[in-house]
C-alpha atoms as a PDB file:
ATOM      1  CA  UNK A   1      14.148 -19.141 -58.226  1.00  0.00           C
ATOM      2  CA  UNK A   2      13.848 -21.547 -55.165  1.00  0.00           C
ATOM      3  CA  UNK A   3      10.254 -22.325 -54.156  1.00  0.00           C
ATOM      4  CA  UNK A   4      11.235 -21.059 -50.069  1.00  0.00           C
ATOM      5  CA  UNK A   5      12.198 -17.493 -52.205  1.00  0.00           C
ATOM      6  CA  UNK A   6       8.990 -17.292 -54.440  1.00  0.00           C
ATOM      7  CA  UNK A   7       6.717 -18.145 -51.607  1.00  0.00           C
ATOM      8  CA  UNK A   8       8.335 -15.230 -49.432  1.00  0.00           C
ATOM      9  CA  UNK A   9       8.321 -12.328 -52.789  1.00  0.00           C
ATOM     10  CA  UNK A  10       4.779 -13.511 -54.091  1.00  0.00           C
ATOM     11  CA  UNK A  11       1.409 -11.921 -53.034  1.00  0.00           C
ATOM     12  CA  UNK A  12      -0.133 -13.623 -50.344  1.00  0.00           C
ATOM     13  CA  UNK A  13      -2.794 -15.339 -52.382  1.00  0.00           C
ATOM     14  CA  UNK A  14      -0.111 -17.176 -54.765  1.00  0.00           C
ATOM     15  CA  UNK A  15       2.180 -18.078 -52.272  1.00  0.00           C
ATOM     16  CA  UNK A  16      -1.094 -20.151 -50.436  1.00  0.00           C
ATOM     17  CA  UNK A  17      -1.577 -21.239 -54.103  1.00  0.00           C
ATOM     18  CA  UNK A  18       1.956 -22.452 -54.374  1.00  0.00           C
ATOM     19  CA  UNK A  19       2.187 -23.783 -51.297  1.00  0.00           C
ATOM     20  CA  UNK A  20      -1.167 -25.977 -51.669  1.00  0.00           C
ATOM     21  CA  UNK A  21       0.335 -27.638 -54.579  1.00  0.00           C
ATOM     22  CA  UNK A  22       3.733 -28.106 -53.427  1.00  0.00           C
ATOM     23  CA  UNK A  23       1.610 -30.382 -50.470  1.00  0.00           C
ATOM     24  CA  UNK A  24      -0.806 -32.111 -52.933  1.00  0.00           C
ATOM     25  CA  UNK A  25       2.196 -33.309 -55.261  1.00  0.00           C
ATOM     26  CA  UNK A  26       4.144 -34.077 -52.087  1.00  0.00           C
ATOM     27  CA  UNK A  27       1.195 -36.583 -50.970  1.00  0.00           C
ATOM     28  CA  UNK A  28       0.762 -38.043 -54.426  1.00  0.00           C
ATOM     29  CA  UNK A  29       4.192 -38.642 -55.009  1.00  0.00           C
ATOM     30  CA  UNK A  30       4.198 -40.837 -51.592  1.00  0.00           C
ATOM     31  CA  UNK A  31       1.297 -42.352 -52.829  1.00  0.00           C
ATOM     32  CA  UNK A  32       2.531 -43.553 -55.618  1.00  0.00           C
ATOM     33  CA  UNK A  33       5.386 -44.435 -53.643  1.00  0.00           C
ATOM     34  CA  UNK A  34       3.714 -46.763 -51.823  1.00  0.00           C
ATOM     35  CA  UNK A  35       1.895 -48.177 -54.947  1.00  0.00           C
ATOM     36  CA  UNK A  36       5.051 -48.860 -56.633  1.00  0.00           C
ATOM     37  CA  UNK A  37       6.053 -51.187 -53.759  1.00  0.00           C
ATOM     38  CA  UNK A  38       2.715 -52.814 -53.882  1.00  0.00           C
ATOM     39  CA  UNK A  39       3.319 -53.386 -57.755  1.00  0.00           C
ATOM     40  CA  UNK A  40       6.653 -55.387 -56.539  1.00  0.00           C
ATOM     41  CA  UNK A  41       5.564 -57.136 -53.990  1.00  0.00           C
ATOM     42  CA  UNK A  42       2.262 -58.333 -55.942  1.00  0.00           C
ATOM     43  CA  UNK A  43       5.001 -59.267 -58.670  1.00  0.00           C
ATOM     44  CA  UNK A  44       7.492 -61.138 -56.254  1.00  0.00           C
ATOM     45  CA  UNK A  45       3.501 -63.722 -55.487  1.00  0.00           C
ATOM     46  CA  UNK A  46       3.267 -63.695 -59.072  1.00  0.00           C
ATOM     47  CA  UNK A  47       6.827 -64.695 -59.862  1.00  0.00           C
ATOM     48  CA  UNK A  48       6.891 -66.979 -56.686  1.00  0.00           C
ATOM     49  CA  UNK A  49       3.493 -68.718 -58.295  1.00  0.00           C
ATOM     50  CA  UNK A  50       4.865 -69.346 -61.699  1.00  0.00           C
ATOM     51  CA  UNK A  51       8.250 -70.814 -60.371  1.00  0.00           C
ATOM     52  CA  UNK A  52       6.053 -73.229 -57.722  1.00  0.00           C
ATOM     53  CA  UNK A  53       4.432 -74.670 -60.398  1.00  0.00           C
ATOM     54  CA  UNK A  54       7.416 -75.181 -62.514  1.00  0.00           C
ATOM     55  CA  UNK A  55       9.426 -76.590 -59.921  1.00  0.00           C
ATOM     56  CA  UNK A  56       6.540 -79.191 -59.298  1.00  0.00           C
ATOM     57  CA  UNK A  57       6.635 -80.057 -62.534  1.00  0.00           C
ATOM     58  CA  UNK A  58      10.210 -80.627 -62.490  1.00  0.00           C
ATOM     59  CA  UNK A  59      11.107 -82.320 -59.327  1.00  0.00           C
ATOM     60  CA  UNK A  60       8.189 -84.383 -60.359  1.00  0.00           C
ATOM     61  CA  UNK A  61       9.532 -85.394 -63.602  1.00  0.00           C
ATOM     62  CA  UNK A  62      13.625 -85.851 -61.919  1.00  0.00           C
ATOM     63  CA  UNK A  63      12.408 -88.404 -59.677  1.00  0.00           C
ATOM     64  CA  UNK A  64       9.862 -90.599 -61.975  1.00  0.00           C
ATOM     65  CA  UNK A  65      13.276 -90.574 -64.035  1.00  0.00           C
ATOM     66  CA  UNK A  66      15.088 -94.314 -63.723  1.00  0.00           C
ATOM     67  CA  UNK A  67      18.835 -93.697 -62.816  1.00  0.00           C
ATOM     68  CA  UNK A  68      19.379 -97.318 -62.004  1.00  0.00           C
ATOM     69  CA  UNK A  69      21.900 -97.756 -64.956  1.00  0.00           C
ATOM     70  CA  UNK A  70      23.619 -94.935 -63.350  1.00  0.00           C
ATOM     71  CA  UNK A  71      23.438 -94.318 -59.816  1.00  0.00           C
ATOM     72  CA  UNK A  72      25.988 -91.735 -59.700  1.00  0.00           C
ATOM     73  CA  UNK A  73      23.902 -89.674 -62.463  1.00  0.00           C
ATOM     74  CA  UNK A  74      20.933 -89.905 -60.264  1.00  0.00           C
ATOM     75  CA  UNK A  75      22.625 -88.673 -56.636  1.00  0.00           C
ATOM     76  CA  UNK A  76      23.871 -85.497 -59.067  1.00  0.00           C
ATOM     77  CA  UNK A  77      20.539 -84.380 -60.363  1.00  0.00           C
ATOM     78  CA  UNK A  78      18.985 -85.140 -56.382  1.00  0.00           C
ATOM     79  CA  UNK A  79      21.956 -82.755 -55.206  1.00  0.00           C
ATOM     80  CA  UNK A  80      20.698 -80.091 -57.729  1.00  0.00           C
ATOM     81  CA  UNK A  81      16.979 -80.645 -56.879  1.00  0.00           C
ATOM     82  CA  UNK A  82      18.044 -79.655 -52.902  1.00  0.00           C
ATOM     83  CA  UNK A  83      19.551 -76.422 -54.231  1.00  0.00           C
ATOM     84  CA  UNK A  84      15.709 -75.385 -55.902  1.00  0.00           C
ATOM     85  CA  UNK A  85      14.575 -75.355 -52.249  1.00  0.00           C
ATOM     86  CA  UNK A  86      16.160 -72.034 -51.600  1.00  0.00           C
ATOM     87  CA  UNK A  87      14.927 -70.685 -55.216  1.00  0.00           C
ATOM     88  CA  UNK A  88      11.521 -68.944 -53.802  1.00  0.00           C
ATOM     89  CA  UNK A  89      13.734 -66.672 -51.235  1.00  0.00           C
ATOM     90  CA  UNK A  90      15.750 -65.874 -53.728  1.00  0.00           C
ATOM     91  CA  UNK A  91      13.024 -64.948 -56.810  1.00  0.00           C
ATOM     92  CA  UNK A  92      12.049 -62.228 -54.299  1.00  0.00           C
ATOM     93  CA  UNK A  93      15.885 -60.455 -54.570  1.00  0.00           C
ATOM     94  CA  UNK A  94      15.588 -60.884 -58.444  1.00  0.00           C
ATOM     95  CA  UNK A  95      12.222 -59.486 -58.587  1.00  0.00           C
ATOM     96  CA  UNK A  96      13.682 -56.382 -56.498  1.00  0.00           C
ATOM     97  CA  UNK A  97      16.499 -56.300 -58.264  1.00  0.00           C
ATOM     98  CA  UNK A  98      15.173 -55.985 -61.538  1.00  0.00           C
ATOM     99  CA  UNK A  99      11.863 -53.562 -60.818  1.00  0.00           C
ATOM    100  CA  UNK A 100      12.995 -51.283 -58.153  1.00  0.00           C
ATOM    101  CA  UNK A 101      14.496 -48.867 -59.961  1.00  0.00           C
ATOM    102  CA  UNK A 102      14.237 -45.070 -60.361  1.00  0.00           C
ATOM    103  CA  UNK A 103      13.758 -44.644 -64.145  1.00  0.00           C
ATOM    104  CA  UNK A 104      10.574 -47.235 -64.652  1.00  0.00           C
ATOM    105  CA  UNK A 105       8.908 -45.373 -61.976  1.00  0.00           C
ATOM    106  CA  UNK A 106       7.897 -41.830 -63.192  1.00  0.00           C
ATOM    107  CA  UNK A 107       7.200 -39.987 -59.724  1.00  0.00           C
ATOM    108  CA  UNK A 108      10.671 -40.594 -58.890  1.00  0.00           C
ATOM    109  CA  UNK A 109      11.755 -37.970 -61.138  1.00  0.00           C
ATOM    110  CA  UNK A 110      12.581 -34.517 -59.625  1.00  0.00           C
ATOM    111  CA  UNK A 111      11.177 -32.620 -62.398  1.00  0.00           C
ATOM    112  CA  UNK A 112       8.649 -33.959 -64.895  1.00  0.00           C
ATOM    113  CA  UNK A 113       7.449 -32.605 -68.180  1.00  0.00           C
ATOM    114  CA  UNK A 114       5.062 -29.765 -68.587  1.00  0.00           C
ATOM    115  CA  UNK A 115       3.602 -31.505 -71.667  1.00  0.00           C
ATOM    116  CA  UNK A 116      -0.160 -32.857 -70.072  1.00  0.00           C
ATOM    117  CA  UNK A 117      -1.803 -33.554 -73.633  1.00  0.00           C
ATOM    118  CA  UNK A 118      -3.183 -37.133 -73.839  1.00  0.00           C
ATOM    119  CA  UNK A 119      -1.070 -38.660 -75.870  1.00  0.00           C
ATOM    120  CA  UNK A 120       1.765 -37.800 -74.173  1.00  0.00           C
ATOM    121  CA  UNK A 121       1.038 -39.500 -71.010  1.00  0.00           C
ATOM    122  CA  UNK A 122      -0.693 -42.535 -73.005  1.00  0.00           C
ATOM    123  CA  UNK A 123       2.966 -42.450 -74.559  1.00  0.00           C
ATOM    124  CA  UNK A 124       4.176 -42.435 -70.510  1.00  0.00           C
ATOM    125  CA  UNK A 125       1.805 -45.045 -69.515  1.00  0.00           C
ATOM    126  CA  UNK A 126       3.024 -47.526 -72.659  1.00  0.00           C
ATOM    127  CA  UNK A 127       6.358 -46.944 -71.977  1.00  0.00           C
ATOM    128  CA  UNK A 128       6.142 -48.235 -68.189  1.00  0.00           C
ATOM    129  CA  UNK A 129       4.382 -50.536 -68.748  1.00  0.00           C
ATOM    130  CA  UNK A 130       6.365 -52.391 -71.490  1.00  0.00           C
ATOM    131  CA  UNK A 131       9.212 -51.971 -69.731  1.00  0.00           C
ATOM    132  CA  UNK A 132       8.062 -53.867 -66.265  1.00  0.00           C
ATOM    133  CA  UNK A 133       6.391 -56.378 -68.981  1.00  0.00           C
ATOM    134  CA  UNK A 134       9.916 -56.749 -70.513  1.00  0.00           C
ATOM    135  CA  UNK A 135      11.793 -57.274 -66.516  1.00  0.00           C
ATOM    136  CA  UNK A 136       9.455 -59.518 -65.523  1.00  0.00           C
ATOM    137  CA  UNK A 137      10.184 -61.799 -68.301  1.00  0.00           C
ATOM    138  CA  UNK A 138      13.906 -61.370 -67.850  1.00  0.00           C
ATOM    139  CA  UNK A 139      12.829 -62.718 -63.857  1.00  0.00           C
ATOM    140  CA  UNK A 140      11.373 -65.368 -65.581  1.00  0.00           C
ATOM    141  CA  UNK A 141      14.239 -66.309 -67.268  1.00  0.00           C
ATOM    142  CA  UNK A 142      16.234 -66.071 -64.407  1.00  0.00           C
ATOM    143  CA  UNK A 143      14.315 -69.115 -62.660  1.00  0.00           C
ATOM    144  CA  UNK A 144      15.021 -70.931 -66.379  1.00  0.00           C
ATOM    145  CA  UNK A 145      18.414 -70.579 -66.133  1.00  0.00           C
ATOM    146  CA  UNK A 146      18.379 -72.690 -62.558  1.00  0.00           C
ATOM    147  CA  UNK A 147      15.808 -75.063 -63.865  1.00  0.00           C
ATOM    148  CA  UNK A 148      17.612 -76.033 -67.338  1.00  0.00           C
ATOM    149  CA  UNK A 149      21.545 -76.494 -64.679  1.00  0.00           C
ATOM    150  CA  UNK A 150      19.265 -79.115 -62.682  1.00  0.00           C
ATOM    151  CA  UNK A 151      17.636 -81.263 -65.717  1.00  0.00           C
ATOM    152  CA  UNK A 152      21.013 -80.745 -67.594  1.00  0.00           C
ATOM    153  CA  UNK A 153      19.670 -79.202 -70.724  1.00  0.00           C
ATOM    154  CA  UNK A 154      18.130 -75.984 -72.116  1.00  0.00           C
ATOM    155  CA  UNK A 155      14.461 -75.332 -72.062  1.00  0.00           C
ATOM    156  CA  UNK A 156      12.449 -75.552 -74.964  1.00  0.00           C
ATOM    157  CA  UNK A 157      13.766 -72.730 -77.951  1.00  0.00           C
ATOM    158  CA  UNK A 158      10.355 -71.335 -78.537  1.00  0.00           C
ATOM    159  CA  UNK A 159       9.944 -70.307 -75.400  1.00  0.00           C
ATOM    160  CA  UNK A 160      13.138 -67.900 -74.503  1.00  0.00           C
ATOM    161  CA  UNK A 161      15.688 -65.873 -76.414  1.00  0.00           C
ATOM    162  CA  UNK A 162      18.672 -64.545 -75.373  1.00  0.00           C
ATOM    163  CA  UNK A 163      18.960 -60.525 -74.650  1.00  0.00           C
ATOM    164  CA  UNK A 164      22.082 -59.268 -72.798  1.00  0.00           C
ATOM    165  CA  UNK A 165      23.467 -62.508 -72.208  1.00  0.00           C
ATOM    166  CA  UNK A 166      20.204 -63.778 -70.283  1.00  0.00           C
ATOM    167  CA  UNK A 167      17.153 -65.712 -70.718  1.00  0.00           C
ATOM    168  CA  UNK A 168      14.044 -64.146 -71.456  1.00  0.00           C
ATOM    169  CA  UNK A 169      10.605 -65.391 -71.501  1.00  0.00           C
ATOM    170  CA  UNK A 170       8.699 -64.620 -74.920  1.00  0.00           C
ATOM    171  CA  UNK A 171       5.665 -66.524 -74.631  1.00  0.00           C
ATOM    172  CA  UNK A 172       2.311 -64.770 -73.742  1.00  0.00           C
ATOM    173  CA  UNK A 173       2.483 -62.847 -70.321  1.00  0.00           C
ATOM    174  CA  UNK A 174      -0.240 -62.180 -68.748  1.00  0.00           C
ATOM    175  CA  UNK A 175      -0.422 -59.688 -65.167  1.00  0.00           C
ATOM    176  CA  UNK A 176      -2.239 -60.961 -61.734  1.00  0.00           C
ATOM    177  CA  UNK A 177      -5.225 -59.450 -61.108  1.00  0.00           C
ATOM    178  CA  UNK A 178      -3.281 -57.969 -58.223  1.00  0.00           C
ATOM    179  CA  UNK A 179      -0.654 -56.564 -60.655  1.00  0.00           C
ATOM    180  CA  UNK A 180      -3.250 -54.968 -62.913  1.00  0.00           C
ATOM    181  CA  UNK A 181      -4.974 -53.029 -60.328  1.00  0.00           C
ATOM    182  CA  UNK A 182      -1.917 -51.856 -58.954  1.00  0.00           C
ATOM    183  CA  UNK A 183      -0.356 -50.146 -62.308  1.00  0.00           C
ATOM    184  CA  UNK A 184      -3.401 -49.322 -62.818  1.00  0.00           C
ATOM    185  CA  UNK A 185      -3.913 -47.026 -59.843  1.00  0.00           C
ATOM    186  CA  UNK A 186      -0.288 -46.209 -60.420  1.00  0.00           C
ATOM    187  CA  UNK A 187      -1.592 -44.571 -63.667  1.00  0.00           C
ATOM    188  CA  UNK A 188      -4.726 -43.201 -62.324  1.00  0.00           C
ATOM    189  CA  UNK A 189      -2.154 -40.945 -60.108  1.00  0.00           C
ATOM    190  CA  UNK A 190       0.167 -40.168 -62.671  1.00  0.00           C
ATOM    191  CA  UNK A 191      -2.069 -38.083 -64.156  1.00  0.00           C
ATOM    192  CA  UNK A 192      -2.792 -36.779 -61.389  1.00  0.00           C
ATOM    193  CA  UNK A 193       0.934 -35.780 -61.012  1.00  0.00           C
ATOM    194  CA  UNK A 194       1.355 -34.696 -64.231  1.00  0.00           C
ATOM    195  CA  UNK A 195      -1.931 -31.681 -63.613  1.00  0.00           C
ATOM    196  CA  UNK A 196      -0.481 -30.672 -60.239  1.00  0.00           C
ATOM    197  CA  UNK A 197       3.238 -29.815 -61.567  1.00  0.00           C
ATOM    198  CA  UNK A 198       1.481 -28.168 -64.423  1.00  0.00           C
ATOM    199  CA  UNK A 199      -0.127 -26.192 -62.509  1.00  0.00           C
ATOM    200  CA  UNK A 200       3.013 -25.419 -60.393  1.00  0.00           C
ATOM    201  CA  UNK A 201       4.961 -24.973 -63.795  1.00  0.00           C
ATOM    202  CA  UNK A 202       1.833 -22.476 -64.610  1.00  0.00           C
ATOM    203  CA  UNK A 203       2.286 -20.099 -61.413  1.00  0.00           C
ATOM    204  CA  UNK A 204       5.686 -20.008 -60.968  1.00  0.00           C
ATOM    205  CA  UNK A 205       5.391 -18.556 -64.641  1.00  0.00           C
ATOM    206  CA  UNK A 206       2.991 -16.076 -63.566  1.00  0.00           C
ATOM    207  CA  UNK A 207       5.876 -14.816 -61.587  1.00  0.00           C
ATOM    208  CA  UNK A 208       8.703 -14.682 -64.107  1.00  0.00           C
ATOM    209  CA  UNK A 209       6.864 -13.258 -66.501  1.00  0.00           C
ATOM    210  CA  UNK A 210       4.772 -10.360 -64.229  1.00  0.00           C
ATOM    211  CA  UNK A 211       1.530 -12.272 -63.993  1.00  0.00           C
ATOM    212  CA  UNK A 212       1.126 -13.696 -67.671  1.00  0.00           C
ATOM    213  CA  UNK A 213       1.588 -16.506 -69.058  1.00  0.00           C
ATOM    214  CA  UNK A 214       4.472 -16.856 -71.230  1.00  0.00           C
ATOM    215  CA  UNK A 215       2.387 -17.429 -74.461  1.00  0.00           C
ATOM    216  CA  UNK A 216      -0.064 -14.739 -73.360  1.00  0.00           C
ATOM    217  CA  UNK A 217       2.485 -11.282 -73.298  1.00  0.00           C
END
């Protein structure tokens, strides 16, 4: 039964009921909306950080480098430092490519389990959050891959592996500040989420089964 139906055949006080929640998750679903982005675009400054400092590092290192037994090696590896110019604009495209996307980002999903114990949204909360962890070091990787074409040799073993055909960053990963307090807000509402459609889950219930709960005949 559509939510326009039940909110026409319900007694008035449930159909204010219904319609009160179907506002409140509404809101907190464009909340978190908006947090999600903030969680990307705190990640694309993170991201952009991390690949500043390695490209100083680099460029530093290309040109201390004496090419004067071969001049032509030298003009090669200046022609690939001018392509790391354009690397920050496009870190920010990776970094949307690989963390905009429906299924790490809970409130996305139409309909969302009825389950609100603890441990299941702990197991919710893990499960996001390893999973941006584990993009983010495949962005990493990304910016390695450009890095090791311009010194002409593969960064240091210990630090990537490969997964899917790509470079991935395995060392210790630590979140911004920024990034922190964003998922965590992001979490903070989840639960939120996850009471309100309970609740809806509750009282369209009450209506299926004549006023009871479905455990409670």
């Amino acid at each position: 039964m559509g939510i326009e139906s039940y909110t026409r055949d319900c007694p008035e006080n449930r159909a204010k009921r219904v319609n009160s929640l179907c506002k409140e998750i509404k809101s907190t679903r464009e909340k978190m909306e908006r947090e999600t982005r903030t969680f990307i675009e705190a990640t694309k400054n993170f991201s952009l950080e991390w690949v500043q400092r390695e490209m100083n590092s680099n460029i530093s290192k290309l040109k201390s480098e004496d090419y004067s037994e071969n001049v032509e090696i030298g003009k090669d590896r200046l022609s690939k430092l001018s392509r790391l110019e354009g690397l920050p604009f496009r870190i920010q495209d990776i970094v949307e490519e690989h963390l905009n996307r429906d299924d790490y980002w809970i409130h996305r999903n139409g309909l969302l389990h009825a389950d609100i114990s603890r441990d299941y949204i702990e197991f919710k909360k893990e499960k996001t959050r390893k999973d941006l962890t584990s993009s983010i070091r495949m962005i990493l990787g990304c910016a390695a891959e450009i890095f090791a074409d311009v010194k002409d040799k593969n960064p240091e073993d210990k630090m990537w592996v490969r997964e899917r055909g790509k470079r991935k960053y395995i060392c210790i990963l630590r979140f911004s500040d920024e990034m922190t307090a964003s998922l965590d807000r992001y979490f903070s509402m989840l639960e939120e989420l996850f009471v309100l459609e309970y609740e809806m889950d509750r009282e369209l219930k009450k209506e299926i089964y004549g006023g009871k709960g479905k455990n409670n005949p």
